[in-house]
N, C-alpha and C. Protein backbone atom coordinates (compact mmCIF):
# COMPACT_ATOMS: atom_id res chain seq x y z
N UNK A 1 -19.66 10.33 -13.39
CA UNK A 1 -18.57 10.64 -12.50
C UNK A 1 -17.56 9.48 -12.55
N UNK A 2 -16.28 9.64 -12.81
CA UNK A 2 -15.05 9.10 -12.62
C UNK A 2 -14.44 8.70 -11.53
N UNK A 3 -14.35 7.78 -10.88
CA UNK A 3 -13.95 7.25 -9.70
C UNK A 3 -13.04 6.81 -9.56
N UNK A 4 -12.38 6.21 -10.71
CA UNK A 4 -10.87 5.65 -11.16
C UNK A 4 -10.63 4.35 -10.65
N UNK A 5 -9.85 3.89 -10.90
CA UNK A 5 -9.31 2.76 -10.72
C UNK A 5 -9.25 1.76 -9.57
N UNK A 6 -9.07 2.63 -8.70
CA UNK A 6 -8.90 2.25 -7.07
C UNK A 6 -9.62 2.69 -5.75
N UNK A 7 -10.48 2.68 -5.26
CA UNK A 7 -11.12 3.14 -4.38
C UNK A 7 -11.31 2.72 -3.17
N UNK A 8 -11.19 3.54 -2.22
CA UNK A 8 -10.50 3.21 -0.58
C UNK A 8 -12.37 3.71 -0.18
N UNK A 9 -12.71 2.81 0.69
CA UNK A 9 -14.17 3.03 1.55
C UNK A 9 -13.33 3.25 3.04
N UNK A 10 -13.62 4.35 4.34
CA UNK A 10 -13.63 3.61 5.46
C UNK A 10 -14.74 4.53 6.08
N UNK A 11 -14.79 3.90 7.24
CA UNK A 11 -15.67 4.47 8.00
C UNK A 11 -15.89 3.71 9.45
N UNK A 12 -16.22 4.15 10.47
CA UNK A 12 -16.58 2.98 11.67
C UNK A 12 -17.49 1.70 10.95
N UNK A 13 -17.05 1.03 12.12
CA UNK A 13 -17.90 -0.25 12.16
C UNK A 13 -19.22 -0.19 12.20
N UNK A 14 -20.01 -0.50 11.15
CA UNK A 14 -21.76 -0.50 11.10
C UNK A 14 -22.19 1.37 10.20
N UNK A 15 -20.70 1.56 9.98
CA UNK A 15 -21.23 2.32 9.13
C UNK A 15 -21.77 2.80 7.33
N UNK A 16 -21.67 1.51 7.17
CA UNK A 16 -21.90 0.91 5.43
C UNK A 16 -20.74 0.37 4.62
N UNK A 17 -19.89 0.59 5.33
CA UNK A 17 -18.15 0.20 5.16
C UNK A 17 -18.52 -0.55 3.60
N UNK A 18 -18.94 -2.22 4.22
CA UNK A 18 -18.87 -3.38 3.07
C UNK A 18 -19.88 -2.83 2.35
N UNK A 19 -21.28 -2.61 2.37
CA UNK A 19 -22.58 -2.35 1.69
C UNK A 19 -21.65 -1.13 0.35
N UNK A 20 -21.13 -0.42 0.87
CA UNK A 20 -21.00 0.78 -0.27
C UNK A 20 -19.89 0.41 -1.36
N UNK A 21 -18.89 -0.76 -0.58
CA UNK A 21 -18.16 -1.23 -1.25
C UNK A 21 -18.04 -2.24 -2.33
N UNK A 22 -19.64 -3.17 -1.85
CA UNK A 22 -20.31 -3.84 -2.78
C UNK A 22 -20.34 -3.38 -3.84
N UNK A 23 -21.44 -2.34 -2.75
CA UNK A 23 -22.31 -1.25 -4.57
C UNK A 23 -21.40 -0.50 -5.73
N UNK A 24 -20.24 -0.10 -5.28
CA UNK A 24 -19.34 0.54 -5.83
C UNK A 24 -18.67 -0.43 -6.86
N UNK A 25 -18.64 -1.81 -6.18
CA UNK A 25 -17.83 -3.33 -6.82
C UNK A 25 -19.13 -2.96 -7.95
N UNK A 26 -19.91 -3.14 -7.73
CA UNK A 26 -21.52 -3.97 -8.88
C UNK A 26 -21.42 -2.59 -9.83
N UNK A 27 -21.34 -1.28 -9.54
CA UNK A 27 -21.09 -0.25 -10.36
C UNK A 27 -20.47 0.01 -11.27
N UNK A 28 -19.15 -0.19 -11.06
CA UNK A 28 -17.84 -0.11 -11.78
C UNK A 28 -17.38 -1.38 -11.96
N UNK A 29 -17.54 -2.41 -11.79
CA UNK A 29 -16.95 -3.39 -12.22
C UNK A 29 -15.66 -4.15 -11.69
N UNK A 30 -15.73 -2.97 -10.91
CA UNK A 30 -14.11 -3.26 -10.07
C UNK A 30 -14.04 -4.16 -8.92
N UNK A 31 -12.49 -5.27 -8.77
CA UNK A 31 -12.65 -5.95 -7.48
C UNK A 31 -12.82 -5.58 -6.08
N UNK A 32 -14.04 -6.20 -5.42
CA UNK A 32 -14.06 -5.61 -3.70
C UNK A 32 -12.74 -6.30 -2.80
N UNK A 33 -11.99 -5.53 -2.46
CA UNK A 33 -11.53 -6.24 -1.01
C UNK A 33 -11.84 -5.41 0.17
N UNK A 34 -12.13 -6.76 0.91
CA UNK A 34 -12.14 -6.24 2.52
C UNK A 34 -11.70 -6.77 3.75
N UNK A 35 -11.08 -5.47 4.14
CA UNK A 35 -10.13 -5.71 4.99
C UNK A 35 -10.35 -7.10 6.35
N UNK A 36 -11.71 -6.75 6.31
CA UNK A 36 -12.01 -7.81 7.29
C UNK A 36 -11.52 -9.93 6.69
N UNK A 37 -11.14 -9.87 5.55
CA UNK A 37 -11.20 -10.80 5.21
C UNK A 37 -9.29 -11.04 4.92
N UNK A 38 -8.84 -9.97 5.17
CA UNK A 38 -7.43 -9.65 5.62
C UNK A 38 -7.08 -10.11 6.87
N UNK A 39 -8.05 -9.88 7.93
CA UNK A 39 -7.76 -9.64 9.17
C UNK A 39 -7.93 -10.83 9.73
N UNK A 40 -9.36 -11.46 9.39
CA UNK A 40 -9.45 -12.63 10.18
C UNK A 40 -9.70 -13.67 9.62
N UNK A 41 -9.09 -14.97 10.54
CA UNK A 41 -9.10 -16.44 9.91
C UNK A 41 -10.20 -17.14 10.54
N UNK A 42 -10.19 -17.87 9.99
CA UNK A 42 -11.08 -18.74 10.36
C UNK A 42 -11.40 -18.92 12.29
N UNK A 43 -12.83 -19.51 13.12
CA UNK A 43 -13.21 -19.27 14.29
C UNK A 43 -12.75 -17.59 15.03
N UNK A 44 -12.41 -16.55 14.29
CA UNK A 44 -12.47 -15.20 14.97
C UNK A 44 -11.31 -15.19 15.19
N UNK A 45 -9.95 -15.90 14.27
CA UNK A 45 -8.38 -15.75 15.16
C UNK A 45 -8.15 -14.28 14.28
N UNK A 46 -7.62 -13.64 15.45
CA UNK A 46 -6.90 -12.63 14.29
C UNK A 46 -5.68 -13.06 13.92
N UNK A 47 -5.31 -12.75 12.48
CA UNK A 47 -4.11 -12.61 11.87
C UNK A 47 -2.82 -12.16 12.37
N UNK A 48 -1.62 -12.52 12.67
CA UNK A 48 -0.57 -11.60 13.08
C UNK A 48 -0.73 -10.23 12.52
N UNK A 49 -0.01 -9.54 13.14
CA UNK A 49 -0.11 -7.69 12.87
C UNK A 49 0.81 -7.89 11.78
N UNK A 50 1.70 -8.53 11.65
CA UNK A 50 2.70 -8.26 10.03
C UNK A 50 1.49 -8.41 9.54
N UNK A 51 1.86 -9.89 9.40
CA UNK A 51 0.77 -10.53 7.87
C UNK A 51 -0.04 -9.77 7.53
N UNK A 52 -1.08 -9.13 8.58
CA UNK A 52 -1.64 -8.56 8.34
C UNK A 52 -1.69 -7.09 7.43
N UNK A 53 -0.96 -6.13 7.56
CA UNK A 53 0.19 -5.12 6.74
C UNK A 53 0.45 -5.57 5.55
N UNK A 54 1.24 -7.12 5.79
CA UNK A 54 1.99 -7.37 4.58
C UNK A 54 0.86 -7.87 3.48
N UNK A 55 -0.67 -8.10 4.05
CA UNK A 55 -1.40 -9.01 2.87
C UNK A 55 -2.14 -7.29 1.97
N UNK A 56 -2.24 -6.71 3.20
CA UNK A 56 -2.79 -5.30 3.12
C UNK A 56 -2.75 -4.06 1.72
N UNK A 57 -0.95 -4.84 2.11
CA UNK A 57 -0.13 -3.33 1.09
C UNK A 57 -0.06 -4.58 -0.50
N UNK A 58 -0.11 -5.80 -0.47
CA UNK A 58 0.08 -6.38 -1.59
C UNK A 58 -1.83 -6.41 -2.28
N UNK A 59 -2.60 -6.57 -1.58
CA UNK A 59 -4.07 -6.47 -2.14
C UNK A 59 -3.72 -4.56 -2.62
N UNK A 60 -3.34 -3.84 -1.88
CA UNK A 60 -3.09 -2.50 -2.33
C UNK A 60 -2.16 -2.31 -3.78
N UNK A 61 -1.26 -3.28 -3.96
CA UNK A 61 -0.21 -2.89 -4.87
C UNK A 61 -1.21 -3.78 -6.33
N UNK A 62 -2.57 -4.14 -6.03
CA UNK A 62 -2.98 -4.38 -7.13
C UNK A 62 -3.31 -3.24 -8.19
N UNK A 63 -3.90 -3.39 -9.51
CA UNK A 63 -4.18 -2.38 -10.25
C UNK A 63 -5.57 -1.68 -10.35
N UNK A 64 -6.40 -2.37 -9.48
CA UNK A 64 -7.75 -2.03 -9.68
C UNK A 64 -8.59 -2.93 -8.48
N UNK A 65 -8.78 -2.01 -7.60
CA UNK A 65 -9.79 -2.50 -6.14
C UNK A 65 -10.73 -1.55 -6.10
N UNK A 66 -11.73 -1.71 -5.15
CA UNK A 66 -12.52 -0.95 -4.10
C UNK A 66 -12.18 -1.46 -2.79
N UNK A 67 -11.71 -0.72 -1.94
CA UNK A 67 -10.84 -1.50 -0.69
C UNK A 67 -11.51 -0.98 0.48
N UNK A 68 -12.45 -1.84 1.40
CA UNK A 68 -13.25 -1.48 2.06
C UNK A 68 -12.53 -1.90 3.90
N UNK A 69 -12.14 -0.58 4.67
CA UNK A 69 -11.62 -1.22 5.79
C UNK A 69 -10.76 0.16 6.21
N UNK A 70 -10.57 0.30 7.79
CA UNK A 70 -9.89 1.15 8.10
C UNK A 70 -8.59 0.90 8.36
N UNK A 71 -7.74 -0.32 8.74
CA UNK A 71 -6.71 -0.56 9.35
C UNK A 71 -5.67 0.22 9.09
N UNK A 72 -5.29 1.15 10.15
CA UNK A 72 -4.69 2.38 10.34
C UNK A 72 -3.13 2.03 9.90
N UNK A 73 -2.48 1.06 9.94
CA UNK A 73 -1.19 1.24 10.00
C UNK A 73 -1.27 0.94 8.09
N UNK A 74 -1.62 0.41 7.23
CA UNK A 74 -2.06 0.48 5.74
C UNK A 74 -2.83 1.63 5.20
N UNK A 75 -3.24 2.53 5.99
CA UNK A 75 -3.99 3.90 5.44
C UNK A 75 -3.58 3.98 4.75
N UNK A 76 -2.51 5.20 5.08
CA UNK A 76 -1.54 6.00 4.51
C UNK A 76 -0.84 5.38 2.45
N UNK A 77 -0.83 4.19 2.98
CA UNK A 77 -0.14 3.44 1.82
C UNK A 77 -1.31 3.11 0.56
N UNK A 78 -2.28 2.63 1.15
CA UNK A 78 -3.61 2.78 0.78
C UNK A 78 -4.16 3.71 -0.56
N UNK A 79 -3.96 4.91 0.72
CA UNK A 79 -4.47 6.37 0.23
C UNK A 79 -3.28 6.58 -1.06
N UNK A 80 -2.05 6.08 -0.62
CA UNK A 80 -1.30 7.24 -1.80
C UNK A 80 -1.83 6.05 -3.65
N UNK A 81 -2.33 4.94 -3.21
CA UNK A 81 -2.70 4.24 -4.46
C UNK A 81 -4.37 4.58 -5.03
N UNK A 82 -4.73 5.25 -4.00
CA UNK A 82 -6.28 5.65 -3.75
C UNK A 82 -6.23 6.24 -4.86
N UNK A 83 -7.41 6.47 -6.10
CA UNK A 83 -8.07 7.82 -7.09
C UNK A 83 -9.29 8.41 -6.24
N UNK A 84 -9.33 7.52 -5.59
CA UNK A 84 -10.84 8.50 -4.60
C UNK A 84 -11.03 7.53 -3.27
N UNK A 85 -10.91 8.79 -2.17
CA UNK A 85 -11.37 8.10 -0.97
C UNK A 85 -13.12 8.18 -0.30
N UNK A 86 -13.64 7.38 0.20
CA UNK A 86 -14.56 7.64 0.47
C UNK A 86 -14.76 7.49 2.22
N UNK A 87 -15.46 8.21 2.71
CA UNK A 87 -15.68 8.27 4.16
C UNK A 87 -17.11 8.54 4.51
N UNK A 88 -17.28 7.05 5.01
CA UNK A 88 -18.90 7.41 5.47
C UNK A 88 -18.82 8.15 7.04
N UNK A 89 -19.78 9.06 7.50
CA UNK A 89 -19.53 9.35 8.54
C UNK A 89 -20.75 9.12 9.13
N UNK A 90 -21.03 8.36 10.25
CA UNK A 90 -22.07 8.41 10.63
C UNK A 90 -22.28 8.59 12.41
N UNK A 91 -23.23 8.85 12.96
CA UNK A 91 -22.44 9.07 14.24
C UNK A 91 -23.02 7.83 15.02
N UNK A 92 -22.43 7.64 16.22
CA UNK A 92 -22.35 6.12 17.33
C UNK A 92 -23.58 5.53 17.13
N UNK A 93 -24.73 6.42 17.60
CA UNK A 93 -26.27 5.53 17.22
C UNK A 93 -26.21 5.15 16.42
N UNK A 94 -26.08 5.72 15.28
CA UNK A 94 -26.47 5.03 13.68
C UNK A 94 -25.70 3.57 14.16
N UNK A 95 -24.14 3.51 14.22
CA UNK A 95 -23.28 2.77 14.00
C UNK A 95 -23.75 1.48 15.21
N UNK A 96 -23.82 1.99 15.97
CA UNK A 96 -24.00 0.63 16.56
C UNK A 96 -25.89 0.02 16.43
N UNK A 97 -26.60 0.65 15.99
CA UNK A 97 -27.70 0.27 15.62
C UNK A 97 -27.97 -0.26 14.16
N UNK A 98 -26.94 0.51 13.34
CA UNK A 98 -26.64 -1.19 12.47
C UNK A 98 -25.80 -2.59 12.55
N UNK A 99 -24.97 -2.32 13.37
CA UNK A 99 -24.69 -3.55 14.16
C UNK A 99 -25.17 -4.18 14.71
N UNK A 100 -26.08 -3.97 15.28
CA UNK A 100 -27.29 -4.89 16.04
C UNK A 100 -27.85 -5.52 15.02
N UNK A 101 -28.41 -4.57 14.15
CA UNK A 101 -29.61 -5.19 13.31
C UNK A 101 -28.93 -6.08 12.02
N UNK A 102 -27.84 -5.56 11.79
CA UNK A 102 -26.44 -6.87 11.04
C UNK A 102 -26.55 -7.56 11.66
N UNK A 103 -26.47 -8.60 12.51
CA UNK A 103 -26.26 -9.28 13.99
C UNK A 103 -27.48 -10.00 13.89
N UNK A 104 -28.22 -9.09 14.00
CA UNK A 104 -30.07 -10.07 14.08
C UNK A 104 -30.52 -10.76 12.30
N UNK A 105 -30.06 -10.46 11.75
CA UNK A 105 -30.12 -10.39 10.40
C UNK A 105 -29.48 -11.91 10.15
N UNK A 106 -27.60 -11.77 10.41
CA UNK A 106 -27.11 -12.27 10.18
C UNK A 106 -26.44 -13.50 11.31
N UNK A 107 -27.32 -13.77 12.21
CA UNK A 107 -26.58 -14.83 13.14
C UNK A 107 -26.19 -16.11 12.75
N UNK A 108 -25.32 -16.45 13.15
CA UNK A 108 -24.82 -17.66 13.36
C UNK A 108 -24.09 -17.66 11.41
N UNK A 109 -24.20 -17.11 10.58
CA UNK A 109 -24.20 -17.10 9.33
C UNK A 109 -22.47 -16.09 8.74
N UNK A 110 -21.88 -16.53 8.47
CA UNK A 110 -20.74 -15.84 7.53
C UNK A 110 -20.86 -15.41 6.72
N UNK A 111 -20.53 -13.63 6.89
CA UNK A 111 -21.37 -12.48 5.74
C UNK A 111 -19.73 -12.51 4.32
N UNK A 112 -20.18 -12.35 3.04
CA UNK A 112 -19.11 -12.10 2.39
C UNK A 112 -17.80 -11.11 2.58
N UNK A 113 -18.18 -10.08 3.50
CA UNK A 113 -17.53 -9.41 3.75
C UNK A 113 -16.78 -10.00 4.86
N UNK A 114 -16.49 -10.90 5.05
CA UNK A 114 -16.00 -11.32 6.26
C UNK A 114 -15.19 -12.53 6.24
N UNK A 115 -14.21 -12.76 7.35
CA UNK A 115 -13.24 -13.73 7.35
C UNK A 115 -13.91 -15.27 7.18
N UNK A 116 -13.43 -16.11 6.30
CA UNK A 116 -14.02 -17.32 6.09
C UNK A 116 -13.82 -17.95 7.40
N UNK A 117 -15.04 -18.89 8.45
CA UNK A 117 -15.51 -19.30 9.41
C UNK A 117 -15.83 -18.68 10.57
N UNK A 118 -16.15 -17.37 10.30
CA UNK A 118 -16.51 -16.11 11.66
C UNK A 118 -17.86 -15.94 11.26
N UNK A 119 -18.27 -17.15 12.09
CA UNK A 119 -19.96 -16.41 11.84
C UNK A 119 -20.56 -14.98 12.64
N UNK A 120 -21.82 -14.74 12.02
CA UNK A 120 -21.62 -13.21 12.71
C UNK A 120 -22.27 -13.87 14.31
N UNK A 121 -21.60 -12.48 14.91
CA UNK A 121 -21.35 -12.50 16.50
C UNK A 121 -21.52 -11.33 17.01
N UNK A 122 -21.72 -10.81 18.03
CA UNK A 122 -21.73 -10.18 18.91
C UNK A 122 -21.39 -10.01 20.09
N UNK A 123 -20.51 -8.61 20.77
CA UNK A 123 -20.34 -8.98 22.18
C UNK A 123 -20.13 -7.43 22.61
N UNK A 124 -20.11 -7.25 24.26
CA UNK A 124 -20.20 -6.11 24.70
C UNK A 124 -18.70 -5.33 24.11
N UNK A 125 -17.64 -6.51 23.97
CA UNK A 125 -16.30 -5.79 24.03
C UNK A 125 -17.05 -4.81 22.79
N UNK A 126 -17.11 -5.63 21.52
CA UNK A 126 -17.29 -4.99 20.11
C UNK A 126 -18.24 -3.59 20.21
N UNK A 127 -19.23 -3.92 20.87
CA UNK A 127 -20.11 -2.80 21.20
C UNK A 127 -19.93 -1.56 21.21
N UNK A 128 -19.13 -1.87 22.86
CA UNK A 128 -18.30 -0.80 23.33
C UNK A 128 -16.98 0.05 22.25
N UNK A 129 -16.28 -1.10 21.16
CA UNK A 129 -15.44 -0.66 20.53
C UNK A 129 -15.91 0.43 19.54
N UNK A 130 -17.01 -0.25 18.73
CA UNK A 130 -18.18 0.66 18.07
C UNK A 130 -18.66 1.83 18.45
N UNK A 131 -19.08 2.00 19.67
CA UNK A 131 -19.69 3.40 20.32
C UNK A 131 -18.20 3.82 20.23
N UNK A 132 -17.14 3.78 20.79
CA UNK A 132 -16.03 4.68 20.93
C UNK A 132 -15.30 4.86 19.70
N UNK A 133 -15.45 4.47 18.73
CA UNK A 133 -14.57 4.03 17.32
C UNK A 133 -15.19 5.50 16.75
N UNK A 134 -16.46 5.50 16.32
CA UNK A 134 -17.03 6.45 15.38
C UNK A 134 -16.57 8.02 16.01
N UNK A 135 -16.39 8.25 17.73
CA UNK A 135 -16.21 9.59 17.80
C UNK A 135 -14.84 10.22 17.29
N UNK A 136 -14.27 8.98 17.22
CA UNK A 136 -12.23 8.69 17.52
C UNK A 136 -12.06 9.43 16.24
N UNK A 137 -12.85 8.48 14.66
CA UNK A 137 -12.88 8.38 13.69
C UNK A 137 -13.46 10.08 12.96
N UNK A 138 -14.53 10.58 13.88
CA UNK A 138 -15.43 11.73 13.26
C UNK A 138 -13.91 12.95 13.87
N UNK A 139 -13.28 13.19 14.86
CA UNK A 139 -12.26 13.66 15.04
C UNK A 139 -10.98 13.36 14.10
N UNK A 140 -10.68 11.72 14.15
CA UNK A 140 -9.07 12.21 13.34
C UNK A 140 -9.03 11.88 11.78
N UNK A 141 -9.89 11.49 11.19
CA UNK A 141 -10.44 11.39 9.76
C UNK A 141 -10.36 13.09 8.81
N UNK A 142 -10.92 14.10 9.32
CA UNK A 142 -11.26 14.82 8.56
C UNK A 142 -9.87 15.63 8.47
N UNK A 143 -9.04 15.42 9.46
CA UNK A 143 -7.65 16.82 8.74
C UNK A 143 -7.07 15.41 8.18
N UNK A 144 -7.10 14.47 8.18
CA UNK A 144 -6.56 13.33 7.47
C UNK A 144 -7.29 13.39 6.06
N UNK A 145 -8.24 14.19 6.00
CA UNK A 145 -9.03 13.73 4.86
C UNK A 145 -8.22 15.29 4.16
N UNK A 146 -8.47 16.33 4.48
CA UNK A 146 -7.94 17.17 4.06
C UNK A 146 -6.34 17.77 3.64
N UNK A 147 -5.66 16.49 4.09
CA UNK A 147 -4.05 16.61 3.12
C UNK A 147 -4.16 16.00 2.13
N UNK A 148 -5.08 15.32 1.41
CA UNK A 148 -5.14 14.55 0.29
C UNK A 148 -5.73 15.37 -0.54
N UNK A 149 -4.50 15.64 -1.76
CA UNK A 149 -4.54 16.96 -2.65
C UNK A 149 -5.10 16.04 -4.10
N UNK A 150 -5.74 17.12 -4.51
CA UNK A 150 -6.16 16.49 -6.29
C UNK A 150 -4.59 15.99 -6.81
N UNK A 151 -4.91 15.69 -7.98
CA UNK A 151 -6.30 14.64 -8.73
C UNK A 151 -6.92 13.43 -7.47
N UNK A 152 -6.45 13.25 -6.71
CA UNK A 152 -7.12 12.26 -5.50
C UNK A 152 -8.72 12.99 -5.15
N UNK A 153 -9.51 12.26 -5.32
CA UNK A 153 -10.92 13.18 -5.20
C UNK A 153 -11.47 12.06 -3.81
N UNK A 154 -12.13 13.24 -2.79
CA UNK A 154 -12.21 12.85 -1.61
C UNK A 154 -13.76 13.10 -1.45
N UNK A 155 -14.75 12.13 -0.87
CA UNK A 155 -16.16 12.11 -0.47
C UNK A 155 -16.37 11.79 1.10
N UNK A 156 -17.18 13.04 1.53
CA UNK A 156 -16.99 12.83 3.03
C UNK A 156 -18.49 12.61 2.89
N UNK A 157 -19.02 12.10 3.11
CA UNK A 157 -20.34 11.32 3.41
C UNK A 157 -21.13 11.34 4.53
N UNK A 158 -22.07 12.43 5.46
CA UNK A 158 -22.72 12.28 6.49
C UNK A 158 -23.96 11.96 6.19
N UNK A 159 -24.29 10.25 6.41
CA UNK A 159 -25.96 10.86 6.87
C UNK A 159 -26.16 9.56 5.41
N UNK A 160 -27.39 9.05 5.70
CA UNK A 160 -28.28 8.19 4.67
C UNK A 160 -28.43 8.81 3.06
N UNK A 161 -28.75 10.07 3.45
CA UNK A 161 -29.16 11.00 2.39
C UNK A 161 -28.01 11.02 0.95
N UNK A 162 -27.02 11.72 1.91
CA UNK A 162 -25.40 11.47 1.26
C UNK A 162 -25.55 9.95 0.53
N UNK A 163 -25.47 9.29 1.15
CA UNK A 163 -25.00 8.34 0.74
C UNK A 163 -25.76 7.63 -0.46
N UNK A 164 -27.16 7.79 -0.06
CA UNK A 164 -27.89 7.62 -1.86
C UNK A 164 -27.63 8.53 -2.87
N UNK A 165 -27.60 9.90 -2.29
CA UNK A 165 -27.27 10.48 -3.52
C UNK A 165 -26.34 10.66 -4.34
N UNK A 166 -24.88 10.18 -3.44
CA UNK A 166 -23.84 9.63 -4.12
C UNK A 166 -23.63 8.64 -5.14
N UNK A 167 -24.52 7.70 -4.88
CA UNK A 167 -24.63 6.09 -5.55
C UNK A 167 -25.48 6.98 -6.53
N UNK A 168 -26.88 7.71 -6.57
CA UNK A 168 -27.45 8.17 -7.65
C UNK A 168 -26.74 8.41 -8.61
N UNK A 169 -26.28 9.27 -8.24
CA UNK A 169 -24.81 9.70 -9.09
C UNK A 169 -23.64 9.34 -9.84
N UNK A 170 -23.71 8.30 -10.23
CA UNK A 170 -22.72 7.46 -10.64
C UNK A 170 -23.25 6.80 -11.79
């Protein structure tokens, strides 16, 4: 299977976002970016909202990514450089129960996927953002997923199962 050049991952938080974007990097050969490493600087500052956009659409205007991250106002721009989008869908339990166990895994420690000096952390805000993110996401994702006309090839992904047998597949 052909995946092309450029490949957009999103999905809620704790939903394999970076992991698939890895695997997809180690697969194809292609560079990972992630958005999280867009977003945040060093001790958990976020980035201005330009910069942020502006580092967004220039990692986008490269020739060859796997671009792992939802940040809504770069979708759109994203997608039209996208050869294939991918969307993990998983629902709130899953998502915030790999966040936990990311978290227990990874404390005090800075994951690659992540802004250089943000060790991993936890807090109720994020929690809470997580449980409410994935329903937001399982609602306005899919007619978003469905204006994106061929040759753009689109993978909607529910569930563990999906998701190995996708990677099988390749």
């Amino acid at each position: 299977m052909d995946l092309g050049s450029r490949i957009m991952v999103i999905g809620s938080s704790g939903s394999g976002k970076s992991t698939m974007a890895k695997r997809l990097g180690e697969i194809t050969g292609l560079p990972v970016i992630h958005m999280d490493t867009i977003y945040w600087q060093p001790g958990w500052v976020a980035t201005p909202a330009d910069e942020v956009h502006e580092r967004a659409i220039a990692a986008a205007d490269r020739p060859a990514w796997v671009f792992d991250g939802n940040h809504a106002k770069s979708r759109d721009y994203r997608m039209e450089r996208a050869d294939t989008v991918i969307y993990l869908d998983f629902n709130r339990f899953t998502c915030v129960w790999r966040v936990l166990k990311r978290w227990s895994r990874n404390y005090g420690k800075t994951r690659p996927d992540m802004g250089e000096g943000c060790p991993e952390k936890i807090d109720w805000d994020f929690l809470k953002f997580v449980w409410g993110h994935s329903p937001r996401l399982r609602k306005s994702v899919p007619p978003w997923l469905a204006g994106i006309q061929p040759p753009k090839q689109v993978y909607h992904l529910k569930g563990n199962r999906a998701v190995r047998d996708f990677l099988r597949s390749l």
